[in-house]
PDB file of N, CA and C in Angstrom:
ATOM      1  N   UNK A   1      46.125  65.878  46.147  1.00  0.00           N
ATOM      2  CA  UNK A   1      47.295  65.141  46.570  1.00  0.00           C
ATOM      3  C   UNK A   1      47.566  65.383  48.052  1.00  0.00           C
ATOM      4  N   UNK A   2      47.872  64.404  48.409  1.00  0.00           N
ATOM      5  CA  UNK A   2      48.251  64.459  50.227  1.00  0.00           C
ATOM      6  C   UNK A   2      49.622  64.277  50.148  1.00  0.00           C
ATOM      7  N   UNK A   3      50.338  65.234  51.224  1.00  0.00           N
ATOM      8  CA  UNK A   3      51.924  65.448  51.172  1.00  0.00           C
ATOM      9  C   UNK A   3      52.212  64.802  52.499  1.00  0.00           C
ATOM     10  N   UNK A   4      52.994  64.114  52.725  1.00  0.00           N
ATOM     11  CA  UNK A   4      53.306  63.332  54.005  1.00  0.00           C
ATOM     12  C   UNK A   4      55.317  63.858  54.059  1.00  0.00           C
ATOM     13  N   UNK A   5      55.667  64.530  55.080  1.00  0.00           N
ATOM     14  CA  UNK A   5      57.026  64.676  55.314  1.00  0.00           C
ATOM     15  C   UNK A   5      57.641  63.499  56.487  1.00  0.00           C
ATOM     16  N   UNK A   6      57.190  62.224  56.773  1.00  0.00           N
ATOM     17  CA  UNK A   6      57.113  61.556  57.358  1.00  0.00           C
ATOM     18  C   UNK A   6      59.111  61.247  57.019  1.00  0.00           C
ATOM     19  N   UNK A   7      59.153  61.246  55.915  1.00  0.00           N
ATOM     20  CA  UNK A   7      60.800  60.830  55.564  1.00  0.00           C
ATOM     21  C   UNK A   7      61.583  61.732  56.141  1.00  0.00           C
ATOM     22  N   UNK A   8      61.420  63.295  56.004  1.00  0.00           N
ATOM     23  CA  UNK A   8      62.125  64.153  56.563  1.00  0.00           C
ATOM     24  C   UNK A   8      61.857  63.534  58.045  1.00  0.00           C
ATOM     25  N   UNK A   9      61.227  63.453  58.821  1.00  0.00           N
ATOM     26  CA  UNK A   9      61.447  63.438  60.049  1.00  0.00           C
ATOM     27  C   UNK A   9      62.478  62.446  60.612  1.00  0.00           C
ATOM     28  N   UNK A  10      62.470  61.180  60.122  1.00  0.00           N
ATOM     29  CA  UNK A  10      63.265  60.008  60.044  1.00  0.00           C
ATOM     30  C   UNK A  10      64.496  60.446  59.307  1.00  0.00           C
ATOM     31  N   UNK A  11      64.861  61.412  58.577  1.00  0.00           N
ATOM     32  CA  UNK A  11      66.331  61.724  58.058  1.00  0.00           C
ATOM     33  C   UNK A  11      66.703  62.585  59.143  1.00  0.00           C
ATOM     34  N   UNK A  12      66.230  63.300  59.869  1.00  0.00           N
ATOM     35  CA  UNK A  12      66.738  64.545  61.051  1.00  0.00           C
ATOM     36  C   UNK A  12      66.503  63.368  62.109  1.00  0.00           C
ATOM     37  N   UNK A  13      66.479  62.236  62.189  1.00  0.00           N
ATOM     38  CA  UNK A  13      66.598  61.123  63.059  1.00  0.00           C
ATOM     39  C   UNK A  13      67.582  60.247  62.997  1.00  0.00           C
ATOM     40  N   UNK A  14      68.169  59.683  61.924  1.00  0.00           N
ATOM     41  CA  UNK A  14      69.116  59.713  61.192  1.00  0.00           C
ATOM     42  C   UNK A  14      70.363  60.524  61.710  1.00  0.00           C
ATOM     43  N   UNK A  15      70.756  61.895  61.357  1.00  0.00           N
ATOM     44  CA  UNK A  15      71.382  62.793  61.064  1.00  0.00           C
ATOM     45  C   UNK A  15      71.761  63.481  62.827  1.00  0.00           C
ATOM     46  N   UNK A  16      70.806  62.972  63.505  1.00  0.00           N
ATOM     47  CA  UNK A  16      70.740  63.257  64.853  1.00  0.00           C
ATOM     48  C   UNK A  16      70.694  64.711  65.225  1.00  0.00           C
ATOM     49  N   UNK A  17      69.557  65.141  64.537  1.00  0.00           N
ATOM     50  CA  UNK A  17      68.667  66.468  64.295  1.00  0.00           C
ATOM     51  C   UNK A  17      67.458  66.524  64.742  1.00  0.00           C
ATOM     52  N   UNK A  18      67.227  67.840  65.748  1.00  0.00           N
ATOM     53  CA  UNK A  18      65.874  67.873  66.269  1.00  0.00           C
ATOM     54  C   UNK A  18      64.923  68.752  64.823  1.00  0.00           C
ATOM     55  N   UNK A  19      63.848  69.070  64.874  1.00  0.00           N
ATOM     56  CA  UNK A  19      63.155  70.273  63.964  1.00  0.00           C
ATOM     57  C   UNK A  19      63.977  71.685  64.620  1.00  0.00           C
ATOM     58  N   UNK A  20      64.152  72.151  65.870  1.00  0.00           N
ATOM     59  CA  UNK A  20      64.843  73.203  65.652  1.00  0.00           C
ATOM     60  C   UNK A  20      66.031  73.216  65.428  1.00  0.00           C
ATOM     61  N   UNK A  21      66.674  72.340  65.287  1.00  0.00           N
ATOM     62  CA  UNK A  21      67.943  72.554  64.250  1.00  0.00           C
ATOM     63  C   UNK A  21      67.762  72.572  62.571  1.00  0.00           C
ATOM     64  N   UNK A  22      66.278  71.850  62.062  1.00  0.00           N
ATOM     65  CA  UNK A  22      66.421  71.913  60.582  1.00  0.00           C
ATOM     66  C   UNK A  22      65.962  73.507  60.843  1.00  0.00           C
ATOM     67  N   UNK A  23      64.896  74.356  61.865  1.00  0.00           N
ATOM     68  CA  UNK A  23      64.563  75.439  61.212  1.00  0.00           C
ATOM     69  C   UNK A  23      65.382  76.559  61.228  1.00  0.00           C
ATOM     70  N   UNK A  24      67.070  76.158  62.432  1.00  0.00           N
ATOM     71  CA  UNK A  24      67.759  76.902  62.305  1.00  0.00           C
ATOM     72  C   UNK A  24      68.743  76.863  61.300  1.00  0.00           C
ATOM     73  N   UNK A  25      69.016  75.450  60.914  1.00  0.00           N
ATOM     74  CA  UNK A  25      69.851  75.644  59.755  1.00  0.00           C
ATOM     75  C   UNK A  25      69.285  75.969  58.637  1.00  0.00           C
ATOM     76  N   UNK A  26      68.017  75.982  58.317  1.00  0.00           N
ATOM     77  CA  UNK A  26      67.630  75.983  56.746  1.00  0.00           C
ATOM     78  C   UNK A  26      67.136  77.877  56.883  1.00  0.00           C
ATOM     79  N   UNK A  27      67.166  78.154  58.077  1.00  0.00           N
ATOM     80  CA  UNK A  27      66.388  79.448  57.793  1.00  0.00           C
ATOM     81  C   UNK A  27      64.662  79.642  57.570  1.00  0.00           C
ATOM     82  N   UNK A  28      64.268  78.374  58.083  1.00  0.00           N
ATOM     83  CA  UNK A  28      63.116  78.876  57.547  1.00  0.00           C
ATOM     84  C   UNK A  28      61.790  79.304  58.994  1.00  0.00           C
ATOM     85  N   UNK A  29      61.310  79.808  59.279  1.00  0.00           N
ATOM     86  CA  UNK A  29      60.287  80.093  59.650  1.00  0.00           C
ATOM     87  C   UNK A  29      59.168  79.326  61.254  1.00  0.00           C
ATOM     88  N   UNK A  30      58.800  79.845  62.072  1.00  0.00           N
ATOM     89  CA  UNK A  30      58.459  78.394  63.002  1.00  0.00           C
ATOM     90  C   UNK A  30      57.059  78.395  62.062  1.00  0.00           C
ATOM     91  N   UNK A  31      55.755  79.198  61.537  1.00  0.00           N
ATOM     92  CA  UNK A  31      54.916  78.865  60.621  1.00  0.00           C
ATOM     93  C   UNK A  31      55.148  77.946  59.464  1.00  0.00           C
ATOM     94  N   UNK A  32      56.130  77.881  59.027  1.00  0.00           N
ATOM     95  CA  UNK A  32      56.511  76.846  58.052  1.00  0.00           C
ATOM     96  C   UNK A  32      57.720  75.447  58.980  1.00  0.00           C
ATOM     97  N   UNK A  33      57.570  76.009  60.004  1.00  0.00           N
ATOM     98  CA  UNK A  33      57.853  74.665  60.410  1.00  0.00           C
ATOM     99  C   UNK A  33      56.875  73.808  60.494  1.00  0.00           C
ATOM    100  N   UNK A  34      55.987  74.585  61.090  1.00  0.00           N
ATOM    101  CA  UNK A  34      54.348  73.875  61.596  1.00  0.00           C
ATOM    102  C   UNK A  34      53.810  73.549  60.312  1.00  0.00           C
ATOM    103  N   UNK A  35      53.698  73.654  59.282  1.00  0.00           N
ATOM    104  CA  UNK A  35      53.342  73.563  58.080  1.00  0.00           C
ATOM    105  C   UNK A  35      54.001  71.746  57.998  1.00  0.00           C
ATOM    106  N   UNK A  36      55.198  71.852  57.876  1.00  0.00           N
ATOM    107  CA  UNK A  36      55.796  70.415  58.064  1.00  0.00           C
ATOM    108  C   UNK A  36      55.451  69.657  58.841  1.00  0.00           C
ATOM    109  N   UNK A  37      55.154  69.939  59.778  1.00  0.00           N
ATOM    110  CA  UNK A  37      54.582  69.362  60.661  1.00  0.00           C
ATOM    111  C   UNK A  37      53.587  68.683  61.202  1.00  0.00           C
ATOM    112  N   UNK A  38      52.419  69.185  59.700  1.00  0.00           N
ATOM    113  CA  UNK A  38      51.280  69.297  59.827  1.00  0.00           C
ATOM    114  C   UNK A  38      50.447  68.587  58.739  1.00  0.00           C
ATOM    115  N   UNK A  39      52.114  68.259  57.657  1.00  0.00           N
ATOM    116  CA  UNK A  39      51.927  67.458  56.530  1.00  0.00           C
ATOM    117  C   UNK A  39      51.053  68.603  55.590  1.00  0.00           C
ATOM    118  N   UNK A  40      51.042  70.004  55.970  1.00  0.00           N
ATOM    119  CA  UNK A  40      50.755  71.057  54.502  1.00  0.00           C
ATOM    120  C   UNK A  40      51.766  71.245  53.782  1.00  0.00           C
ATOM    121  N   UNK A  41      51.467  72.472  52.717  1.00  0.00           N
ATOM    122  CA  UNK A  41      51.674  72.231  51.552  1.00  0.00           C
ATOM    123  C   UNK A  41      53.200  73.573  51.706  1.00  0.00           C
ATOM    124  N   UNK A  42      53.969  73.780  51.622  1.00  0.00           N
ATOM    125  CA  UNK A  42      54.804  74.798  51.528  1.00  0.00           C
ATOM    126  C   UNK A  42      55.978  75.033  50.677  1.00  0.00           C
ATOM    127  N   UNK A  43      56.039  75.930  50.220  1.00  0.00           N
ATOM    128  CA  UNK A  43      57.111  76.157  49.029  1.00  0.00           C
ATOM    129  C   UNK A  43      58.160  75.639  48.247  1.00  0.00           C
ATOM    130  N   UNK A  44      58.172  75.304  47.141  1.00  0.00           N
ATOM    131  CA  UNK A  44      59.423  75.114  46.667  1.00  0.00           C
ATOM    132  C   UNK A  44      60.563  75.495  47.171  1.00  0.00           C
ATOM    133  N   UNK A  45      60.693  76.516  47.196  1.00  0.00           N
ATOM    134  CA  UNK A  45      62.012  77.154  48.039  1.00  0.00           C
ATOM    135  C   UNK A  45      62.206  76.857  49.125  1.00  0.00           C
ATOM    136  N   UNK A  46      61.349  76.211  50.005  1.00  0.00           N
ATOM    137  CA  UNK A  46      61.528  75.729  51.215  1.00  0.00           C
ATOM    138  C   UNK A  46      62.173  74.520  51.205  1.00  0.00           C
ATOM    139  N   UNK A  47      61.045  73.114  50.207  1.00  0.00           N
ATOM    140  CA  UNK A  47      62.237  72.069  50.165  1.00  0.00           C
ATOM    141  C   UNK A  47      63.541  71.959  49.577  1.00  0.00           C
ATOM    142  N   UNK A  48      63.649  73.046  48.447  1.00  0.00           N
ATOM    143  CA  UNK A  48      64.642  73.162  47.997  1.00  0.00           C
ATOM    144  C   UNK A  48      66.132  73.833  49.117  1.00  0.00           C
ATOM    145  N   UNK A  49      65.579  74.559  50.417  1.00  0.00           N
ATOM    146  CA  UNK A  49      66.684  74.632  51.361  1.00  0.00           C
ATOM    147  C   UNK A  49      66.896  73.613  52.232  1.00  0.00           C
ATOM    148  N   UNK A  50      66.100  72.950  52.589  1.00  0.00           N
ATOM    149  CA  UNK A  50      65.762  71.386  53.542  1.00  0.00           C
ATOM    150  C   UNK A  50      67.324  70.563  52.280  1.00  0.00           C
ATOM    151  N   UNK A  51      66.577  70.283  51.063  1.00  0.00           N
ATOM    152  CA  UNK A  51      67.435  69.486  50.173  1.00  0.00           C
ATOM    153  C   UNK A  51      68.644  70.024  50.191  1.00  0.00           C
ATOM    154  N   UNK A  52      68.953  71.364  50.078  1.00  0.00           N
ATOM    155  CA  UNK A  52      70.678  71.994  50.134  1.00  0.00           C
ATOM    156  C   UNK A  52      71.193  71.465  51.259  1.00  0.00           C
ATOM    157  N   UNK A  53      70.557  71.313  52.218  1.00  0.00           N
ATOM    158  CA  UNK A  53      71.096  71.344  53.908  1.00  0.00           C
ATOM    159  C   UNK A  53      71.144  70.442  53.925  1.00  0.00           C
ATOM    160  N   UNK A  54      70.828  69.255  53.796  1.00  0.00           N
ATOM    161  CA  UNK A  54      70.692  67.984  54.362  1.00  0.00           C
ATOM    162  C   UNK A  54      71.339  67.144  53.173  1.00  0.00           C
ATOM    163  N   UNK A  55      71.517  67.383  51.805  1.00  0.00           N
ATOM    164  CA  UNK A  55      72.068  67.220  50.934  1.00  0.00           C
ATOM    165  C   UNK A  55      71.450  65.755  50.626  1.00  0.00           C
ATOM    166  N   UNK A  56      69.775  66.133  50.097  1.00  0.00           N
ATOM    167  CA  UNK A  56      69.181  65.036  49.888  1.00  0.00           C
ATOM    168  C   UNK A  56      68.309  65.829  48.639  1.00  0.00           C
ATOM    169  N   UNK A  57      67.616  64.608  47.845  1.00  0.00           N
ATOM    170  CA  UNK A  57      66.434  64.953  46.866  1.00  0.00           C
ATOM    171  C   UNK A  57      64.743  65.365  47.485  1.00  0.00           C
ATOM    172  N   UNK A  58      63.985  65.847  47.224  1.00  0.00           N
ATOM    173  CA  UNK A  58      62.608  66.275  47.820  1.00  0.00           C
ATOM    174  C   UNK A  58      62.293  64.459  47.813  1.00  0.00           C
ATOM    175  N   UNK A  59      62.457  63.702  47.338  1.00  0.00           N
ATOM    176  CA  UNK A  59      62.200  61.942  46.986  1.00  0.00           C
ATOM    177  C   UNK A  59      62.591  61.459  48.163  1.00  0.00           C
ATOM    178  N   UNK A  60      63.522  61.835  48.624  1.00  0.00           N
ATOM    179  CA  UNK A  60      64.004  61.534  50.150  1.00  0.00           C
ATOM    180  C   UNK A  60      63.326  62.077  51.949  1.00  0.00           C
ATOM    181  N   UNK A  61      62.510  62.740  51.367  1.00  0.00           N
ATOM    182  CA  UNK A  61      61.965  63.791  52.373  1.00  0.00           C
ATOM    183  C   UNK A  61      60.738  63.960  52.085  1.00  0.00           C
ATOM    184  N   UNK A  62      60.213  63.799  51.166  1.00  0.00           N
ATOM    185  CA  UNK A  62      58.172  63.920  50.971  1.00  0.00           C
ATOM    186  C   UNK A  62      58.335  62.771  50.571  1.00  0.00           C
ATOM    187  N   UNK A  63      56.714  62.623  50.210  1.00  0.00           N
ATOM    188  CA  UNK A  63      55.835  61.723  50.125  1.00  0.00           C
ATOM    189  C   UNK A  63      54.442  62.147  49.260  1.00  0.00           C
ATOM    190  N   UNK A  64      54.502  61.636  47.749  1.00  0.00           N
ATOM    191  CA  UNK A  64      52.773  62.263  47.566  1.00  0.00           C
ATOM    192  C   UNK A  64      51.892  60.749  47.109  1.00  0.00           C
ATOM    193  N   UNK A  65      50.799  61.100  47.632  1.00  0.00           N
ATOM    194  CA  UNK A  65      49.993  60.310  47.705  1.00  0.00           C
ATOM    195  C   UNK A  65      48.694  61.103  46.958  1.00  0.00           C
ATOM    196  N   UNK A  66      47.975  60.139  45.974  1.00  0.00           N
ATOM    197  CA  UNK A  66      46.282  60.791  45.753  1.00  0.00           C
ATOM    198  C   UNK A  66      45.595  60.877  46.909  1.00  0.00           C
ATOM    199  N   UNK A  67      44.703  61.667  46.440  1.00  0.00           N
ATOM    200  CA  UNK A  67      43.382  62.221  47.046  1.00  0.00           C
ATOM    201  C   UNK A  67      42.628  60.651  46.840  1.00  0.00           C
ATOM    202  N   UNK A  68      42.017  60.351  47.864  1.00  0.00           N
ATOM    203  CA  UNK A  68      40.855  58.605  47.629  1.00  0.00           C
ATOM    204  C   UNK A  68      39.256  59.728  47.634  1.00  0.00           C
TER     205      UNK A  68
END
């Protein structure tokens, strides 16, 4: 499966949020920023603080797609 965070970026666009404001508000990490960034794969607990903060579903913010 290929993970695309293409939505998150467009909601912190939206919301009139750079990435270092999601990684300061959510707490998470600049390695797991880059992870987002990079369209890898990173924790439940991670989108699950993105989703608290931004007060959205992971449906709103990823993207999965098959493997071709």
């Amino acid at each position: 499966m290929a993970i695309s965070y293409n939505k998150l970026w467009k909601l912190l666009i939206d919301k009139g949020m750079k990435k270092m404001d999601l990684r300061d508000v959510c707490k998470i990490s600049p390695s797991t920023l880059s992870k987002l960034s990079k369209n890898q794969p990173v924790s439940i607990e991670v989108i699950q603080k993105i989703c608290n903060e931004l007060d959205c579903t992971s449906a709103d913010i990823m993207d999965l797609t098959p493997d071709e």
